[in-house]
N, C-alpha and C. Protein backbone atom coordinates (compact mmCIF):
# COMPACT_ATOMS: atom_id res chain seq x y z
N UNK A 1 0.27 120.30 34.82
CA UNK A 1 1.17 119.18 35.01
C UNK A 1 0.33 117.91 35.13
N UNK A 2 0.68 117.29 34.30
CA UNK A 2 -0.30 115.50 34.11
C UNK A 2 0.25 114.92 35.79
N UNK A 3 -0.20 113.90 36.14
CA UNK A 3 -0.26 113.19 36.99
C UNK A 3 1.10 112.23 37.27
N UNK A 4 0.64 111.56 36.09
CA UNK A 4 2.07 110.94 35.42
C UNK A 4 3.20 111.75 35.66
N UNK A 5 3.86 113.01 35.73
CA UNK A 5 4.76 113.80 35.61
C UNK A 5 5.04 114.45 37.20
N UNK A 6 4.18 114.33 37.56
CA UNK A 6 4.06 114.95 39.38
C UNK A 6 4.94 113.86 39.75
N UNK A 7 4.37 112.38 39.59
CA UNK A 7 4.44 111.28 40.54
C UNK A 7 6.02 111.18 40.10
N UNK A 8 6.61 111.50 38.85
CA UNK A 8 7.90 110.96 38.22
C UNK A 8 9.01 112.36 39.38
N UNK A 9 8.41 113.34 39.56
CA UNK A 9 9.22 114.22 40.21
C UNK A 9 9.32 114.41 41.79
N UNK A 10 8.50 113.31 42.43
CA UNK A 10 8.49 113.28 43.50
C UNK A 10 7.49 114.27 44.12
N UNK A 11 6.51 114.93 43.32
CA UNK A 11 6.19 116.01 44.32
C UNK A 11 4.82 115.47 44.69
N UNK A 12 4.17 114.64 44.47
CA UNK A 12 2.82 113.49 44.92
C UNK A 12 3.49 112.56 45.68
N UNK A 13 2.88 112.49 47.06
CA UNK A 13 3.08 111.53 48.32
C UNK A 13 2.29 111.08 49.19
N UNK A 14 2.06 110.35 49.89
CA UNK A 14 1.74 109.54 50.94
C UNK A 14 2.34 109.37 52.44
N UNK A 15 2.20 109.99 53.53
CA UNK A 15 2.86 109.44 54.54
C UNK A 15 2.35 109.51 55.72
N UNK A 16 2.72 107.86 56.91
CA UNK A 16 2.24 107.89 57.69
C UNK A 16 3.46 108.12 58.84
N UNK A 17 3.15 109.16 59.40
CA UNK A 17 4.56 109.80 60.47
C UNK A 17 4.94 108.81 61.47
N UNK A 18 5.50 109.23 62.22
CA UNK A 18 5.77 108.16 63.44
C UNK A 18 4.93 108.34 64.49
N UNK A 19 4.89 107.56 65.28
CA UNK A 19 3.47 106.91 66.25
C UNK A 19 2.65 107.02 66.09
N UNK A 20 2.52 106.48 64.55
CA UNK A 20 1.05 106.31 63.87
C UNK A 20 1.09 105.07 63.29
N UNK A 21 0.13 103.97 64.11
CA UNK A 21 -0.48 102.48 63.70
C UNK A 21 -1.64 102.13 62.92
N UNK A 22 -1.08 101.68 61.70
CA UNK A 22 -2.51 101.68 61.04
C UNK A 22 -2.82 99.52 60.62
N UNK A 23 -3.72 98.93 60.77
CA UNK A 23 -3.94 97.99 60.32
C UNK A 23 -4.79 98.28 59.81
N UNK A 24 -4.34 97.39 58.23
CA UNK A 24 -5.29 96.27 57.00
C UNK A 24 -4.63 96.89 56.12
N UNK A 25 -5.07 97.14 55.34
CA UNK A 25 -4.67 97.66 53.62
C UNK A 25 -4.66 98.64 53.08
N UNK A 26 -3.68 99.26 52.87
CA UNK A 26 -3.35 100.36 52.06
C UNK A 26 -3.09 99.87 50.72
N UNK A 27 -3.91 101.39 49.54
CA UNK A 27 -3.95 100.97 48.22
C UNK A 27 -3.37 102.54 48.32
N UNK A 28 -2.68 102.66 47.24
CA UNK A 28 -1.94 103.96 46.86
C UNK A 28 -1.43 103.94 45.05
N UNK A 29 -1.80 104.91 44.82
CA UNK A 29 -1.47 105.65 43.46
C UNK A 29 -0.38 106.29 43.26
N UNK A 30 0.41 106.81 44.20
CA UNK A 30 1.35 107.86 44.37
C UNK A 30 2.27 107.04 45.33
N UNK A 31 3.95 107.83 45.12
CA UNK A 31 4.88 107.63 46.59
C UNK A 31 4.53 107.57 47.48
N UNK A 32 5.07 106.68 48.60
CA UNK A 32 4.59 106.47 49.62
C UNK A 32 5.32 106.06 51.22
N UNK A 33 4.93 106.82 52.12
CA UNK A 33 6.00 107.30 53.33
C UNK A 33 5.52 106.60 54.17
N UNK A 34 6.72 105.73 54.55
CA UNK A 34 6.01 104.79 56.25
C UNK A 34 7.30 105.25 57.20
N UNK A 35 6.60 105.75 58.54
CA UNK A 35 7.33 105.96 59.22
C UNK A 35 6.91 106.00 61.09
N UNK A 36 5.56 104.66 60.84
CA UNK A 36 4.79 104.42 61.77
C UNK A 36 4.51 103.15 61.30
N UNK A 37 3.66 102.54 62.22
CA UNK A 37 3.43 101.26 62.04
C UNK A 37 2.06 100.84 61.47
N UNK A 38 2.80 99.81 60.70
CA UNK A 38 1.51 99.31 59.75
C UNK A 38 1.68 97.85 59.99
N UNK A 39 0.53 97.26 60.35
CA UNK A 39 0.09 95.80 60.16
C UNK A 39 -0.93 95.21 59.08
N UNK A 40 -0.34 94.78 58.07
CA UNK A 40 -1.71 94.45 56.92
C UNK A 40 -0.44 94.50 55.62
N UNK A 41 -1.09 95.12 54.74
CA UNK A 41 -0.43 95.52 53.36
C UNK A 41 -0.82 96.65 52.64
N UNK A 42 0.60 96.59 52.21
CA UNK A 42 0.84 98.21 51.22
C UNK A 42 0.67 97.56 49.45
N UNK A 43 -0.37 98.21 48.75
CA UNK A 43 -0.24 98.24 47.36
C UNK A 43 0.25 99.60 46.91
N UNK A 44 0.96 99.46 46.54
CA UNK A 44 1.61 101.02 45.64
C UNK A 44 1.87 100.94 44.15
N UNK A 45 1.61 101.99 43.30
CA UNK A 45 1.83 101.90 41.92
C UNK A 45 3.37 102.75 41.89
N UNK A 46 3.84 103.59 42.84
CA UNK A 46 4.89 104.27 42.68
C UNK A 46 6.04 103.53 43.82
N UNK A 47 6.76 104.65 44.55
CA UNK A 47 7.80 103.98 45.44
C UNK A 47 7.20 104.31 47.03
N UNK A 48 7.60 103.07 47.46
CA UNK A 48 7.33 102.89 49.18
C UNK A 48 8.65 103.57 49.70
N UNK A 49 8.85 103.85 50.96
CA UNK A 49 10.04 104.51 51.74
C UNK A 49 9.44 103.74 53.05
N UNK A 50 10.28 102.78 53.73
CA UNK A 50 10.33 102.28 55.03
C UNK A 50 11.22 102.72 55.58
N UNK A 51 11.09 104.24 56.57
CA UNK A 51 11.58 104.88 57.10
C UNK A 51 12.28 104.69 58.44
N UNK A 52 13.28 104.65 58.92
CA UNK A 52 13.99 104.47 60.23
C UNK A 52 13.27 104.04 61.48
N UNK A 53 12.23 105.11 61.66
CA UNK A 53 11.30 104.49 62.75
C UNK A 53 10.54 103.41 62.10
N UNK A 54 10.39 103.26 60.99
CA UNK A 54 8.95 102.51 60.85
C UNK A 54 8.76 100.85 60.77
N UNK A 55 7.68 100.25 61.41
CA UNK A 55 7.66 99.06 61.70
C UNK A 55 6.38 98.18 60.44
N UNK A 56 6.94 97.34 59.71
CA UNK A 56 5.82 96.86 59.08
C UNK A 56 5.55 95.44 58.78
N UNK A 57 4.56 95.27 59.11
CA UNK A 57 4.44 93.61 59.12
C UNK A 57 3.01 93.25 58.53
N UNK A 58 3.29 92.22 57.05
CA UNK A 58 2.90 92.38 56.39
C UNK A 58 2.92 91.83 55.09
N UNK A 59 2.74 92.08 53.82
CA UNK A 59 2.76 92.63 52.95
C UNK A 59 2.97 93.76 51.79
N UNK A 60 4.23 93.64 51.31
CA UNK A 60 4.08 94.94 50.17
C UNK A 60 4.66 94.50 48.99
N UNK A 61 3.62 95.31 48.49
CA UNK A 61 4.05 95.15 46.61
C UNK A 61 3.96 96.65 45.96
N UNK A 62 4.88 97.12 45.44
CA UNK A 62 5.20 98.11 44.64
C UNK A 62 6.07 98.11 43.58
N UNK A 63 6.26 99.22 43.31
CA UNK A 63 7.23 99.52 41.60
C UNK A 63 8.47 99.24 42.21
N UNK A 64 9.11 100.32 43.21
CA UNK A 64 10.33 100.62 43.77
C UNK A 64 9.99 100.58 45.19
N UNK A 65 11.11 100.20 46.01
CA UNK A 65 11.26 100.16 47.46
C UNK A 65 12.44 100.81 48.07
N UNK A 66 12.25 101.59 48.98
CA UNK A 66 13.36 101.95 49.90
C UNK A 66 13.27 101.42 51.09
N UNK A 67 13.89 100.23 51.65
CA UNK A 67 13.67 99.96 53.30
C UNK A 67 14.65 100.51 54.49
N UNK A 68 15.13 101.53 55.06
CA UNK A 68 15.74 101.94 55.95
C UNK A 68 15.34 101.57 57.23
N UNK A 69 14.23 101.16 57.46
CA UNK A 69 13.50 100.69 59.08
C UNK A 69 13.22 98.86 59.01
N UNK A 70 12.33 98.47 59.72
CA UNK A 70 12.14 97.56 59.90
C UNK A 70 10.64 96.98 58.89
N UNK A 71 11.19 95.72 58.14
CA UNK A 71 9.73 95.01 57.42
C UNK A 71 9.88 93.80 57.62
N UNK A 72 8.79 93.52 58.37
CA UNK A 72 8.06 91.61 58.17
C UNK A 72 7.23 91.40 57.56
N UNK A 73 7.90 90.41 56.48
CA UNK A 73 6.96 89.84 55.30
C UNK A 73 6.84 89.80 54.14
N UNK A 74 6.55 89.59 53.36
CA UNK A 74 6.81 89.90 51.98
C UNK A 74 7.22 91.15 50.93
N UNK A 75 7.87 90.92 50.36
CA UNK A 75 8.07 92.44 49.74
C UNK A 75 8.09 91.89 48.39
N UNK A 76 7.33 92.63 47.31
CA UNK A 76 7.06 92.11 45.82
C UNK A 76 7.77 94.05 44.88
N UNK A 77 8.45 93.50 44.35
CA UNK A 77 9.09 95.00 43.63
C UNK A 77 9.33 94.64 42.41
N UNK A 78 8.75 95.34 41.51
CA UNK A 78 8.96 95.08 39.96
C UNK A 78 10.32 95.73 39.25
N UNK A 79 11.02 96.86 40.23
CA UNK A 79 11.61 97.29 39.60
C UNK A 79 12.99 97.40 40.17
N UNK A 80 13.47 98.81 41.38
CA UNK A 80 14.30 98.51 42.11
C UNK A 80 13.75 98.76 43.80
N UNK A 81 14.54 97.98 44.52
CA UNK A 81 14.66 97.34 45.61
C UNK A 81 15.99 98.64 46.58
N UNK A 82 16.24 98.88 47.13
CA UNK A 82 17.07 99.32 47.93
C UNK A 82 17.27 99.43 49.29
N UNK A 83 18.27 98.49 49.99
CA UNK A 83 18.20 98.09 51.64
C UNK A 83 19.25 98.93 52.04
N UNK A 84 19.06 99.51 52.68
CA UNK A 84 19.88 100.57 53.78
C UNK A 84 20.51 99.87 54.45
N UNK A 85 22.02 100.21 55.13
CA UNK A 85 22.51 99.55 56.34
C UNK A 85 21.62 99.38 57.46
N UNK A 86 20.28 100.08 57.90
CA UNK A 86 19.82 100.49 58.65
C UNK A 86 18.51 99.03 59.05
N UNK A 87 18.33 98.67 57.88
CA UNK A 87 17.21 98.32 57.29
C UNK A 87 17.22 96.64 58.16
N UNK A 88 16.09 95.98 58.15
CA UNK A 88 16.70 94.71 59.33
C UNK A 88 15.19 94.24 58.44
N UNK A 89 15.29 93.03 57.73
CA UNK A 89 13.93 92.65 57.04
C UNK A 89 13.97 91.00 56.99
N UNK A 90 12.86 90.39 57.51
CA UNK A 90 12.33 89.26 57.46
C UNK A 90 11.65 88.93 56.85
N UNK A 91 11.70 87.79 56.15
CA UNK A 91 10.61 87.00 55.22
C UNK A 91 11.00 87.39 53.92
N UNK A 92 10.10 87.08 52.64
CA UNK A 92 10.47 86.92 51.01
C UNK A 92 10.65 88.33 50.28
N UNK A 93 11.56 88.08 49.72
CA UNK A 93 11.62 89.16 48.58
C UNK A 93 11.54 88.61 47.25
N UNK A 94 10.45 89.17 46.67
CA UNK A 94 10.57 88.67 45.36
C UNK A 94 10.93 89.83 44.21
N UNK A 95 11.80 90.16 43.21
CA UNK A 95 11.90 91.54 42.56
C UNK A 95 12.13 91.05 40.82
């Protein structure tokens, strides 16, 4: 199975669980799971998930976004965007 074809089926991921704080920069190739706190920025080539618990303040730019938790700061999405009722987000969106 090519790489390309993993990442399209969801089965390549990334995730940081809950009560887990990470500052500066994350670079990622693959989906990607926040569900702890990040201060800095997320680069992703696939889709971010801002998970219920998760707190991020910041920066992110990716393909696709899911925000269900909390994001401060920019969010850059080339493709689709999706805000949860849940979801409570400050600062720019650009898509």
């Amino acid at each position: 199975m090519t790489k390309e074809k993993a990442m399209s089926n969801g089965m390549i991921h990334n995730s940081i669980a809950a009560n887990t704080r990470i500052v500066g920069t994350i670079t990622a190739e693959n989906d990607f799971r926040v569900d702890g706190v990040i201060e800095g920025e997320i680069i992703c080539q696939g889709k971010v998930i801002i998970g219920q618990t998760a707190n991020v303040k910041g920066k992110l730019t990716c393909t696709n976004a899911e925000i269900v938790g909390r994001m401060d700061g920019e969010i850059k999405v080339s493709e689709i965007l999706t805000l949860k009722s849940t979801a409570v987000v400050t600062g720019d969106m650009k898509i």
